[in-house]
C-alpha atoms as a PDB file:
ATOM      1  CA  UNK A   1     -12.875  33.512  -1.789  1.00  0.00           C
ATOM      2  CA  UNK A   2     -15.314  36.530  -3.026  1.00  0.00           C
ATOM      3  CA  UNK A   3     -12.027  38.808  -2.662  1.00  0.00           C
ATOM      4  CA  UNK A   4     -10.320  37.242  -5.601  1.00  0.00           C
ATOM      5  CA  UNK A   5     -11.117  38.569  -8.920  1.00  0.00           C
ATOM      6  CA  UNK A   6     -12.173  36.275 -11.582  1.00  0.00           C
ATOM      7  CA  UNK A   7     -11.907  38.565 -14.327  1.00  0.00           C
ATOM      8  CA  UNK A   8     -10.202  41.465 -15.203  1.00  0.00           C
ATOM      9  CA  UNK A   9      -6.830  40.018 -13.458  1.00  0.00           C
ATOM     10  CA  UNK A  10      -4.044  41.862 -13.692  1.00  0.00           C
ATOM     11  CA  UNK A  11      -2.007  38.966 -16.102  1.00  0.00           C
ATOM     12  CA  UNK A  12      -4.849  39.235 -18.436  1.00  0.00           C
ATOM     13  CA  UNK A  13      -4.943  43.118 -18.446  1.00  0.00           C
ATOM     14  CA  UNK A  14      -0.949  42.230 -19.441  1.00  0.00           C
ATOM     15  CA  UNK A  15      -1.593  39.642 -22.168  1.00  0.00           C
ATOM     16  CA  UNK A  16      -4.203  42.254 -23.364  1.00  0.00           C
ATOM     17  CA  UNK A  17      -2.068  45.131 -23.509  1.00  0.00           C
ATOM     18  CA  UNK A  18       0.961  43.230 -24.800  1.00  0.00           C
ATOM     19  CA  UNK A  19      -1.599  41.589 -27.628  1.00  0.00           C
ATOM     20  CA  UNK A  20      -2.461  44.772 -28.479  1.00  0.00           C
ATOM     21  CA  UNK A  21       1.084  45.990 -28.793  1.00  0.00           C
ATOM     22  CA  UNK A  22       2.186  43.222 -30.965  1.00  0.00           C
ATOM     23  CA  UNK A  23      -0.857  44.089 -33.897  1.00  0.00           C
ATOM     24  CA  UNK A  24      -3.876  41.939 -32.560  1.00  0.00           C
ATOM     25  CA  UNK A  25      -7.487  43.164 -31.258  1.00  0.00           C
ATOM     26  CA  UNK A  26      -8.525  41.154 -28.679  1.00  0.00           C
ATOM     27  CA  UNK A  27     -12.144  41.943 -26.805  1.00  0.00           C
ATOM     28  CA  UNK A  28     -13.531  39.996 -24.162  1.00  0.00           C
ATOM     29  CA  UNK A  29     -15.021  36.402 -24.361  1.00  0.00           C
ATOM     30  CA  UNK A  30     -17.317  36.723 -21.390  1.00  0.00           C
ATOM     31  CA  UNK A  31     -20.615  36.034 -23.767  1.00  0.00           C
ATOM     32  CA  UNK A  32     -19.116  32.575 -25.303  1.00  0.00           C
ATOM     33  CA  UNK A  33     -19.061  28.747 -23.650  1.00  0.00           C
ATOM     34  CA  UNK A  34     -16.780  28.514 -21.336  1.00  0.00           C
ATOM     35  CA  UNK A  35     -16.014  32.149 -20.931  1.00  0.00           C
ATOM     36  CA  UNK A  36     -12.361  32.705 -22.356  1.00  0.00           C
ATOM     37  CA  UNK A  37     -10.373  35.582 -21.304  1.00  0.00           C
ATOM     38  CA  UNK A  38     -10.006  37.106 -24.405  1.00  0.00           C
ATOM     39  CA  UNK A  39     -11.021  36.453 -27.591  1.00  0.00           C
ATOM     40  CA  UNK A  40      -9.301  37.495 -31.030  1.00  0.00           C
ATOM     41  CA  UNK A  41     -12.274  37.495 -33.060  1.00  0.00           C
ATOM     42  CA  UNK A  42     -10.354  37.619 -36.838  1.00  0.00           C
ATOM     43  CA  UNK A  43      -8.728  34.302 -35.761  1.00  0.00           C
ATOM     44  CA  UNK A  44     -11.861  33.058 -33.955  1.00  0.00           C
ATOM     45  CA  UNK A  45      -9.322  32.318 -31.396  1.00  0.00           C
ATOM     46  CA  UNK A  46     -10.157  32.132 -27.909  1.00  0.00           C
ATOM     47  CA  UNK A  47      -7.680  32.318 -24.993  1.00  0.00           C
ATOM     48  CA  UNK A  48      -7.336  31.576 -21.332  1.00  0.00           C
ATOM     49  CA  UNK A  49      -5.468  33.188 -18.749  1.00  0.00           C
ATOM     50  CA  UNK A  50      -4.867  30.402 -16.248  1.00  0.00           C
ATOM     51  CA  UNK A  51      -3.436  31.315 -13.123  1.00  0.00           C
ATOM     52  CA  UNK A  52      -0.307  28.974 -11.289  1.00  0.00           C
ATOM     53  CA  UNK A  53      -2.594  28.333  -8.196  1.00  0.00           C
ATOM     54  CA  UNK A  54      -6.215  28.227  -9.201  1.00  0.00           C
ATOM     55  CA  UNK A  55      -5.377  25.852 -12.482  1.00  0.00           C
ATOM     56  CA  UNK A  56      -2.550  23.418 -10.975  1.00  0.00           C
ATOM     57  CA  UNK A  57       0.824  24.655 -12.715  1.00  0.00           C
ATOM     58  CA  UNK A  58       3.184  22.231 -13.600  1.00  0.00           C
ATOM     59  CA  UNK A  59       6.231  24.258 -12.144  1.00  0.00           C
ATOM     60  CA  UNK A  60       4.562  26.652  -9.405  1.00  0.00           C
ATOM     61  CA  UNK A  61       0.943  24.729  -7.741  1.00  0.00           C
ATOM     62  CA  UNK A  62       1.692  24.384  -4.237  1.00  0.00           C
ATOM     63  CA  UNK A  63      -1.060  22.439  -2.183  1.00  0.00           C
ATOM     64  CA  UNK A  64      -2.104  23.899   0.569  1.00  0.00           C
ATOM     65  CA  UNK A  65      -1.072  22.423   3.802  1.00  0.00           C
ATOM     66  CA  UNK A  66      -4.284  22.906   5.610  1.00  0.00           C
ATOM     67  CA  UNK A  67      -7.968  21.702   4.376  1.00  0.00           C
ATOM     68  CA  UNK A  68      -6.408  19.562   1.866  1.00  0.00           C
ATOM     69  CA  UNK A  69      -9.103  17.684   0.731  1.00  0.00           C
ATOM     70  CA  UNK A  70     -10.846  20.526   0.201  1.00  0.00           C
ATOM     71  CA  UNK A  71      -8.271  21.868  -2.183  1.00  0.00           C
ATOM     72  CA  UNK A  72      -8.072  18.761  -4.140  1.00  0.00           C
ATOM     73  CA  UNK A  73     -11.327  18.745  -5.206  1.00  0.00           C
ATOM     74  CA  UNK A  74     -11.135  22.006  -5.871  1.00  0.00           C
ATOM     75  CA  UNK A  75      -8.711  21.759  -8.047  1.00  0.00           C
ATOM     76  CA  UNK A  76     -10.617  18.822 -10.005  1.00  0.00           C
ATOM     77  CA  UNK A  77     -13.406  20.831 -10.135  1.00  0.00           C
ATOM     78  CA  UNK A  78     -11.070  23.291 -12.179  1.00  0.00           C
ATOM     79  CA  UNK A  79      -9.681  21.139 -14.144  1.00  0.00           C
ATOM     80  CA  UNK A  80     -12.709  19.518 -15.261  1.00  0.00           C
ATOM     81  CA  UNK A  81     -14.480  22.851 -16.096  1.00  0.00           C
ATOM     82  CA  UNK A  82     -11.332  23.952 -18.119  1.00  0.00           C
ATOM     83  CA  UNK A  83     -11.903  20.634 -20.126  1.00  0.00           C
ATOM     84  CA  UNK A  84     -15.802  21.178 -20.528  1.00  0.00           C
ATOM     85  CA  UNK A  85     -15.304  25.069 -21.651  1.00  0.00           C
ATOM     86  CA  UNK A  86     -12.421  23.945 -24.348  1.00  0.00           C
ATOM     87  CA  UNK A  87     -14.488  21.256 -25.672  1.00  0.00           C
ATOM     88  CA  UNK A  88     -17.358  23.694 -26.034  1.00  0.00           C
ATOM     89  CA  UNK A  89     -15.513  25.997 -28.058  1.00  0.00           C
ATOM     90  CA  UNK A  90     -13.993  23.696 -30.639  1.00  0.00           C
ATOM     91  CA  UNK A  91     -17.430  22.119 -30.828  1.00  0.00           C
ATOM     92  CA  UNK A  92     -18.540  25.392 -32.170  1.00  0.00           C
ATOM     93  CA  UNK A  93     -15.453  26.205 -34.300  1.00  0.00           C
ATOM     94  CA  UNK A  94     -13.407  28.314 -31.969  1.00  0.00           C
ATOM     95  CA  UNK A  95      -9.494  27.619 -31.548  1.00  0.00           C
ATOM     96  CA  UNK A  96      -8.665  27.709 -28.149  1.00  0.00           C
ATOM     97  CA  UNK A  97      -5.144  28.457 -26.580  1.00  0.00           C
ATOM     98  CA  UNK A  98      -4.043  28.703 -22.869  1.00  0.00           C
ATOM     99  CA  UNK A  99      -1.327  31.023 -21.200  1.00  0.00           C
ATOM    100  CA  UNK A 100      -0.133  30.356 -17.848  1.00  0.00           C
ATOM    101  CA  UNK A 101       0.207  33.159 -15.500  1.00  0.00           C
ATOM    102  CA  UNK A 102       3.987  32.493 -15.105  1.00  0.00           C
ATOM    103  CA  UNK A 103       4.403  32.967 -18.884  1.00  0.00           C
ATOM    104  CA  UNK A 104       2.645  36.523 -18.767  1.00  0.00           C
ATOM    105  CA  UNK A 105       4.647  37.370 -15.822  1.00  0.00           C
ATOM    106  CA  UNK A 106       8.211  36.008 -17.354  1.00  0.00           C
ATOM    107  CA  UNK A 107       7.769  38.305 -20.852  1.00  0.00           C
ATOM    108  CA  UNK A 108       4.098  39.193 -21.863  1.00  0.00           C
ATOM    109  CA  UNK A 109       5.238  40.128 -25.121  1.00  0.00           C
ATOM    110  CA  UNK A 110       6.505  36.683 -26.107  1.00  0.00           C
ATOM    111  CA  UNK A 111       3.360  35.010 -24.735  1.00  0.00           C
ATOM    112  CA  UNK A 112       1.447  37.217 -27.016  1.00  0.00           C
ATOM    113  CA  UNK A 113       3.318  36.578 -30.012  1.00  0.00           C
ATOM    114  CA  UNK A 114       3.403  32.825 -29.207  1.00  0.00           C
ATOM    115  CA  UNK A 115      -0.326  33.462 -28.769  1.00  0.00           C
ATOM    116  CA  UNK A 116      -0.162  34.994 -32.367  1.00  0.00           C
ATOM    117  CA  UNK A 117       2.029  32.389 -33.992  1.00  0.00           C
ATOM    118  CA  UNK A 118      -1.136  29.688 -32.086  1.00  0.00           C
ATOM    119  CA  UNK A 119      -3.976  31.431 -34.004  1.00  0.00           C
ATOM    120  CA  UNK A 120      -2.167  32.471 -37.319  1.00  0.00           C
ATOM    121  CA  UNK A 121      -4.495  31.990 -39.852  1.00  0.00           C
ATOM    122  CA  UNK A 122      -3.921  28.902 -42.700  1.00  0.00           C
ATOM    123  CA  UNK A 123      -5.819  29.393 -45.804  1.00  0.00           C
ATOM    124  CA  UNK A 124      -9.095  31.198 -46.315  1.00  0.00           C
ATOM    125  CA  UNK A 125      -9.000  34.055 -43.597  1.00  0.00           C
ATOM    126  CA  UNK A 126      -6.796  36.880 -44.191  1.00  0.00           C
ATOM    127  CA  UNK A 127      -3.797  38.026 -42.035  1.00  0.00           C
ATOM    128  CA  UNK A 128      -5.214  41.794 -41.908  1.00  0.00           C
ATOM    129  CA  UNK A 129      -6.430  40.879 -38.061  1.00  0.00           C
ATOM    130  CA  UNK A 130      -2.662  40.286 -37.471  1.00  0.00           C
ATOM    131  CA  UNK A 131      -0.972  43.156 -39.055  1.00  0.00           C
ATOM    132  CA  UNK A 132       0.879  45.418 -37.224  1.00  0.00           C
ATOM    133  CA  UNK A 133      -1.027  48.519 -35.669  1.00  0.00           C
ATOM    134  CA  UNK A 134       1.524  49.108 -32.322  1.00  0.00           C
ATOM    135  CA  UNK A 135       3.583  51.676 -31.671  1.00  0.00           C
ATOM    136  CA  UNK A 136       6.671  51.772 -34.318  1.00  0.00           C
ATOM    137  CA  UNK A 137       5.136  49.672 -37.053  1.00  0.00           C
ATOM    138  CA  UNK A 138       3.666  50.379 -40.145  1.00  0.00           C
ATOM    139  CA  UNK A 139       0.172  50.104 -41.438  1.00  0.00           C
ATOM    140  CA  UNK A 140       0.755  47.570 -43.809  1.00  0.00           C
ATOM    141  CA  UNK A 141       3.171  45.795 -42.305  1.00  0.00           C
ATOM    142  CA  UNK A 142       2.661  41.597 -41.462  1.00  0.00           C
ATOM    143  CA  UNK A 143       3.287  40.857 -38.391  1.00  0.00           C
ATOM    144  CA  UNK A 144       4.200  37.094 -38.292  1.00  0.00           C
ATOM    145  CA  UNK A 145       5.868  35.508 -41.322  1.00  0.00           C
ATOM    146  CA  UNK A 146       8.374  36.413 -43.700  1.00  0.00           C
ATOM    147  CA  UNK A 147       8.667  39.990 -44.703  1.00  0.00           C
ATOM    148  CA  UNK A 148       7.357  40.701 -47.799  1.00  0.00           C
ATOM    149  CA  UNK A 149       9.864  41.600 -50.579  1.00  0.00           C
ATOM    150  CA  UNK A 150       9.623  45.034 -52.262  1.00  0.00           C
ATOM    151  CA  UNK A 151       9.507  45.238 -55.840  1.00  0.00           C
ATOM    152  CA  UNK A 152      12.316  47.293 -57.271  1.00  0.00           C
ATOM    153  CA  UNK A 153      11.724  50.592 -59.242  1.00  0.00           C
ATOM    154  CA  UNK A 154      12.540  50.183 -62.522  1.00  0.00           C
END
């Protein structure tokens, strides 16, 4: 199992590219509990890649049909850890939000605006960590929300 990567996976170099082209600054989470993904640090949002196999996807886990036992606890292992490292953040005042492999690999883009939509600020922080820096947007302009209305000229 030392051949598959734990980090740097190529769906979260695609949530990470599509986050950034959507407005948002992720960085890596490797120094928190639990050791998210990616983090969005203006949010204090933390967020998990979990891959279909390694994480037990509703729609695509297939057991293995040799060394099952093995795999089974495995798999609770997983599961259990995943539980630990999301209590660990809220504990210290993170938001957490997990993105299936599938979902990055069906439209990146719309994970990382659902991502977005997950994290948007409520009162108190400001939505400047979620305006829109990508390719064809303004520099002022919101990202999520309604658009602002212009004031007329008078």
């Amino acid at each position: 199992m030392a051949r598959f990567r734990s980090e740097g996976t190529a769906p979260e170099r695609e949530l990470c590219r599509a986050l950034i082209h959507v407005g948002a600054s992720p960085r890596s989470g490797r120094h928190l509990p639990g050791r998210p993904d990616l983090i969005i640090p203006g949010a204090r949002a933390a967020v998990f890649v979990h891959g279909c196999f390694w994480h037990g996807c509703s729609d695509h886990y297939r057991r293995p049909r040799f060394n099952r036992k093995y795999w089974d606890a495995k798999l609770a292992r997983n599961l259990a850890r995943d539980a630990r490292a999301v209590e660990d953040l809220r504990s210290t005042g993170w938001r957490v939000v997990v993105v299936w492999e599938c979902a990055v690999s069906r439209d990146a883009e719309d994970a990382a605006l659902r991502v977005l939509s997950a994290v948007r600020p409520r009162r108190g922080i400001s939505e400047i960590s979620l305006r829109g820096r990508g390719p064809g947007r303004r520099p002022g302009q919101l990202l999520l929300g309604e658009p602002r209305a212009r004031k007329r000229r008078t």
